[in-house]
Protein backbone atom coordinates (compact mmCIF):
# COMPACT_ATOMS: atom_id res chain seq x y z
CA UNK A 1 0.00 0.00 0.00
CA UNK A 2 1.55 3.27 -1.37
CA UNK A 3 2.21 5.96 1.76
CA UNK A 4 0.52 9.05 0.74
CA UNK A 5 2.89 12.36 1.67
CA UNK A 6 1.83 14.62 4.26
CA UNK A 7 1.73 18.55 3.62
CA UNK A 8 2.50 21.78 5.95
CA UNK A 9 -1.15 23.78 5.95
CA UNK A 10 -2.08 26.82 6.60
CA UNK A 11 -6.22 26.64 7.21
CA UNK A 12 -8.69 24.58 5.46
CA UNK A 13 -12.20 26.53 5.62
CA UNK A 14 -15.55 26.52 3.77
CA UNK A 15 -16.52 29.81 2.01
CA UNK A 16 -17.66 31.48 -1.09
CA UNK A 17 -15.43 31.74 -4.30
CA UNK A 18 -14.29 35.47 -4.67
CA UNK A 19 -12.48 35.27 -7.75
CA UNK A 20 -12.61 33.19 -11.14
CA UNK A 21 -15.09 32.14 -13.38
CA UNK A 22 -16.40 30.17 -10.51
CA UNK A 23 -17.28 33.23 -8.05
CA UNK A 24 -19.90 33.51 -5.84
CA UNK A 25 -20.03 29.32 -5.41
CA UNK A 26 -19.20 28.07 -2.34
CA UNK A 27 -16.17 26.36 -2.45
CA UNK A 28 -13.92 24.75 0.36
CA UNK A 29 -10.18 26.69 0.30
CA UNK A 30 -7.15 24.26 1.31
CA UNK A 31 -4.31 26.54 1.98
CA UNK A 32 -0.82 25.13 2.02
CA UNK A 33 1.91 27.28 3.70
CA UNK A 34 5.35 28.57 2.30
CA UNK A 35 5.86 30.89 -0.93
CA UNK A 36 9.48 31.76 -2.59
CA UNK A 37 7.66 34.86 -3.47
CA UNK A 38 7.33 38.48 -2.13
CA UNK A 39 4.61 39.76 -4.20
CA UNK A 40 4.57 43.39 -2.97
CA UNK A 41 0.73 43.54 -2.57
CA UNK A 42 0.71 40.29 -1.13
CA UNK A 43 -2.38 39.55 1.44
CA UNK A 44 -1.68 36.25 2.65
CA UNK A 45 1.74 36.86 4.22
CA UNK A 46 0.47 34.89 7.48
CA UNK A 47 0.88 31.98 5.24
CA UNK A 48 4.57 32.33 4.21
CA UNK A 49 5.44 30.17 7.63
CA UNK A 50 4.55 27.96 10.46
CA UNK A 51 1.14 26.07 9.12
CA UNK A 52 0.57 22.37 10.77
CA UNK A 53 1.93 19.24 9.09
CA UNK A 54 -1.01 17.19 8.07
CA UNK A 55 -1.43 13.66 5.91
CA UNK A 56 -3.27 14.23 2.87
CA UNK A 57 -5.60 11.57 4.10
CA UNK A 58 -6.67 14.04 7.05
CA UNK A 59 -6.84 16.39 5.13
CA UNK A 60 -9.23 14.62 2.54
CA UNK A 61 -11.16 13.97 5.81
CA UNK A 62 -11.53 17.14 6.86
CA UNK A 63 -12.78 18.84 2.95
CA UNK A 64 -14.96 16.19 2.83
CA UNK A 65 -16.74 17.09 5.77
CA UNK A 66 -17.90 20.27 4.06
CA UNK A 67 -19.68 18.39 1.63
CA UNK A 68 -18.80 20.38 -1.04
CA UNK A 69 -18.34 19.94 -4.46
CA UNK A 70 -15.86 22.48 -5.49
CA UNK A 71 -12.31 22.71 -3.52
CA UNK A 72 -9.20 25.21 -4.57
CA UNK A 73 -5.54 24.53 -3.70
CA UNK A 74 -4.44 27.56 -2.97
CA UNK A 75 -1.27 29.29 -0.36
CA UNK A 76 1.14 30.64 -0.95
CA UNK A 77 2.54 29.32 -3.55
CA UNK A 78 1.01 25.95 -3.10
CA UNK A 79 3.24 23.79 -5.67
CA UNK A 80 6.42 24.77 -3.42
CA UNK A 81 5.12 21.61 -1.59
CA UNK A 82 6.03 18.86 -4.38
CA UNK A 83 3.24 17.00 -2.48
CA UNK A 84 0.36 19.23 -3.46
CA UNK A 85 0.64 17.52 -6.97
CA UNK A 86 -0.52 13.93 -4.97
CA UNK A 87 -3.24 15.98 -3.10
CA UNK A 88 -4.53 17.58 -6.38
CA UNK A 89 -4.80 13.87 -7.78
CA UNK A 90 -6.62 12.48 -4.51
CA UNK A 91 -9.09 15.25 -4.25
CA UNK A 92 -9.77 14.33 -8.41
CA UNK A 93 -9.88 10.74 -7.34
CA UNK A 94 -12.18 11.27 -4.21
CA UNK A 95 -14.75 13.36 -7.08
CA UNK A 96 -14.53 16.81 -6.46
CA UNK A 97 -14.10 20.08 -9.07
CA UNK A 98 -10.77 21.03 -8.04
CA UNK A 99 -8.88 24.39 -8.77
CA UNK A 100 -5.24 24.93 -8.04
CA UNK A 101 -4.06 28.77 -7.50
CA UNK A 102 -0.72 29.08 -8.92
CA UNK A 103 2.10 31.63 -9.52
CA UNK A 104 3.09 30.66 -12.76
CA UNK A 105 6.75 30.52 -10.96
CA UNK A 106 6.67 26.77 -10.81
CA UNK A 107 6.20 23.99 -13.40
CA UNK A 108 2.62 22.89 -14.36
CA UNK A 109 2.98 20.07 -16.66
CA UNK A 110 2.87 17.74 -14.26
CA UNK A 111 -0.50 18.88 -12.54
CA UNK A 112 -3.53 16.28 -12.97
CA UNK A 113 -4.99 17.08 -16.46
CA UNK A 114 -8.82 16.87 -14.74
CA UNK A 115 -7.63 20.39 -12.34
CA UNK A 116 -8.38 23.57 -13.41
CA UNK A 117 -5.23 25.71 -13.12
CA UNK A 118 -5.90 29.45 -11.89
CA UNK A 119 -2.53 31.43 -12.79
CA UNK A 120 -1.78 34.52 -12.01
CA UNK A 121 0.68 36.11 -14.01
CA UNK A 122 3.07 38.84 -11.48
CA UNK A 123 2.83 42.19 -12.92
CA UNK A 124 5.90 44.54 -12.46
CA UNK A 125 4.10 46.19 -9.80
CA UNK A 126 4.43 42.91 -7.76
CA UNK A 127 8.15 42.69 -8.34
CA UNK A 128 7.81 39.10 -9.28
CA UNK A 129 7.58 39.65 -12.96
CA UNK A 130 11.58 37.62 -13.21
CA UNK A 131 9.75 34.67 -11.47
CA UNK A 132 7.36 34.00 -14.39
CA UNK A 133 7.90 30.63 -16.73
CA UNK A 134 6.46 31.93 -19.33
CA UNK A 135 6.69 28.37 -21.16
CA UNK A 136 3.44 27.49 -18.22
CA UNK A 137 1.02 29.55 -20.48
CA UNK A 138 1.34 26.56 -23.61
CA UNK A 139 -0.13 24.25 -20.77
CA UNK A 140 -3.21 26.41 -20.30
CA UNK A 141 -6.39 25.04 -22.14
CA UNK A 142 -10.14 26.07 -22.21
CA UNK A 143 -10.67 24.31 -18.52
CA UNK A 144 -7.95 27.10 -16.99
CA UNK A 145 -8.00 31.17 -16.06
CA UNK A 146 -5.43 33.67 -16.08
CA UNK A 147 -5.32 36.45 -13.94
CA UNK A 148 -3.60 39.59 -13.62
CA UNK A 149 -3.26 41.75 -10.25
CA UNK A 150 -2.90 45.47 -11.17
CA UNK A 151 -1.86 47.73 -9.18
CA UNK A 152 -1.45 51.03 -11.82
CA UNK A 153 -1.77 51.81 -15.33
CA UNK A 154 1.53 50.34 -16.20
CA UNK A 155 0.57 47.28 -14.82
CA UNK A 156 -2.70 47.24 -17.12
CA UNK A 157 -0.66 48.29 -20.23
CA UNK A 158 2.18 45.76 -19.63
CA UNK A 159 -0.88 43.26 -18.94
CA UNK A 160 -2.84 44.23 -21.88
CA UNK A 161 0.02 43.09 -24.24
CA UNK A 162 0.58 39.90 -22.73
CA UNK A 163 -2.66 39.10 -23.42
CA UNK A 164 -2.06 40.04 -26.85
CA UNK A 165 1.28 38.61 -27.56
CA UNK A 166 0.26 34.88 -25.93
CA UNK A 167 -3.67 35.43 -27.34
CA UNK A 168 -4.30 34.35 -24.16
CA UNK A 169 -8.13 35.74 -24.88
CA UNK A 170 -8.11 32.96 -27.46
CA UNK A 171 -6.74 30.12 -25.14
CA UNK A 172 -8.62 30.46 -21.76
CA UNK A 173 -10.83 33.11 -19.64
CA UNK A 174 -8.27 36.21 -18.36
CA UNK A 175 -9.28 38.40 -15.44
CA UNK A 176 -8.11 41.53 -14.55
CA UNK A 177 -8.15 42.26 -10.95
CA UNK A 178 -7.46 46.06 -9.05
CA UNK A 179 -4.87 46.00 -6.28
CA UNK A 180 -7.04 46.09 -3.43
CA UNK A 181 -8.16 49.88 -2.06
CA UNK A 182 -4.94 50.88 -4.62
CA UNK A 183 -6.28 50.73 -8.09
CA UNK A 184 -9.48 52.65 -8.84
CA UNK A 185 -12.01 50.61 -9.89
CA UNK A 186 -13.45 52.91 -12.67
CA UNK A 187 -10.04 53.75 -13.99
CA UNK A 188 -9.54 50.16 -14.53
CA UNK A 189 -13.01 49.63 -16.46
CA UNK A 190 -12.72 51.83 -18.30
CA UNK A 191 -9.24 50.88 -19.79
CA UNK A 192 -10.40 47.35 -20.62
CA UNK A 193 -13.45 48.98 -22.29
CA UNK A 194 -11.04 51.50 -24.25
CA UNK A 195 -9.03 48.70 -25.83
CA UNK A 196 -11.84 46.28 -26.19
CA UNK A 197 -9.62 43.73 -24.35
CA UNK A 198 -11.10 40.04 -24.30
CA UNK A 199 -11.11 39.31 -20.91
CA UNK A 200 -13.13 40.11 -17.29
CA UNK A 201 -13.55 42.89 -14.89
CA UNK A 202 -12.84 41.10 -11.54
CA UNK A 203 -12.96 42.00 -7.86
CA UNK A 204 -12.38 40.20 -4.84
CA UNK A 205 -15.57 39.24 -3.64
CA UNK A 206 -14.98 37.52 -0.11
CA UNK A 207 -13.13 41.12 0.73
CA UNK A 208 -16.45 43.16 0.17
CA UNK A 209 -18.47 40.87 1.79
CA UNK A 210 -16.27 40.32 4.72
CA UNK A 211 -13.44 42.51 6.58
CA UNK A 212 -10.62 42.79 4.34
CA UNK A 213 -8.25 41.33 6.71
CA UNK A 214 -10.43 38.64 8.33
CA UNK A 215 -8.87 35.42 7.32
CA UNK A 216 -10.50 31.69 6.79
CA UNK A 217 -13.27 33.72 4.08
């Protein structure tokens, strides 16, 4: 019988989707700790360290329990942990629609084919832009999102033509997020109505509907 690996986690919690094409569903959030990066408009620093070791078998146990369809791998950086590919097989395996929020620092090509990958491309605002692999975007099909953070109007320009060059419009659904309370909401809009840019207007939901800074939503 084949030992499954254990991971380091951060929380597992129940809430409502605030981002993707899957927003507003509730969705169970398994969030592994560590991250190489330092996004600079990063919200989830409390999940850079410490977290609890758990085997993947509790922590099946414990999504199940929600009795919930839909589950996102999430961090952090969550592929950091090489075991987060096994726990992205064995929540396929156990039946549920899983998402995996990624960097698009770390290799994808090994990710179960049945996950949707969420990747969020680092803007030059978040001073991660060197981290990219930009060879992870020829792994994206119809089933996966991009995302872009913005936090200014070079961000959205520098944004916009990625989508361009990669036709990333073409190849999956692309979001384009406001730096939260830092971008104007408007200003953004109206951009991505300007250029007629393929892809959606998106907010963070669970941070209107809850405290910004309340954690486990």
């Amino acid at each position: 019988m084949t030992t499954l690996p254990s991971l380091k986690i951060t929380e597992i919690f129940h809430s409502l989707q605030g981002e993707s094409t899957r927003v507003g569903q509730p969705c169970v959030f398994v969030r592994l700790t560590g991250c190489p990066l330092r996004c600079t408009w990063c919200d989830t620093e409390y999940a850079f360290y410490g977290g609890n070791t758990m085997p993947i078998e509790t922590i099946l146990a414990q999504v199940q329990s929600y009795d919930c369809p839909l589950v996102e791998v999430t961090g952090g950086e969550p592929l950091h942990q090489p075991g987060s590919l096994v726990l992205l097989t064995q929540l396929c395996e156990a039946g549920f629609q899983v998402m995996l929020e990624t960097s698009g620092a770390f290799d994808i090509a090994n990710v179960d084919e049945r996950v949707s990958i969420i990747l969020d491309v680092k803007c030059p605002g978040s001073g991660m832009t060197d981290r990219m692999r930009w060879d992870t975007l020829r792994h994206l099909s119809g089933k996966d999102e991009v995302k872009f953070v913005l936090k200014d109007r070079a961000d959205y320009e520098w944004a916009r033509d990625i989508v361009k060059q990669y036709s990333l419009g073409d190849r999956c659904p692309v979001h384009m997020s406001p730096v939260f309370g830092v971008l104007h909401l408007q200003s953004l809009a109206e951009w991505i109505l300007e250029d007629r840019l393929p892809v959606r207007f998106q907010l963070q939901l669970h941070k209107v509907i809850w405290d910004p800074q309340t954690r486990g939503v």
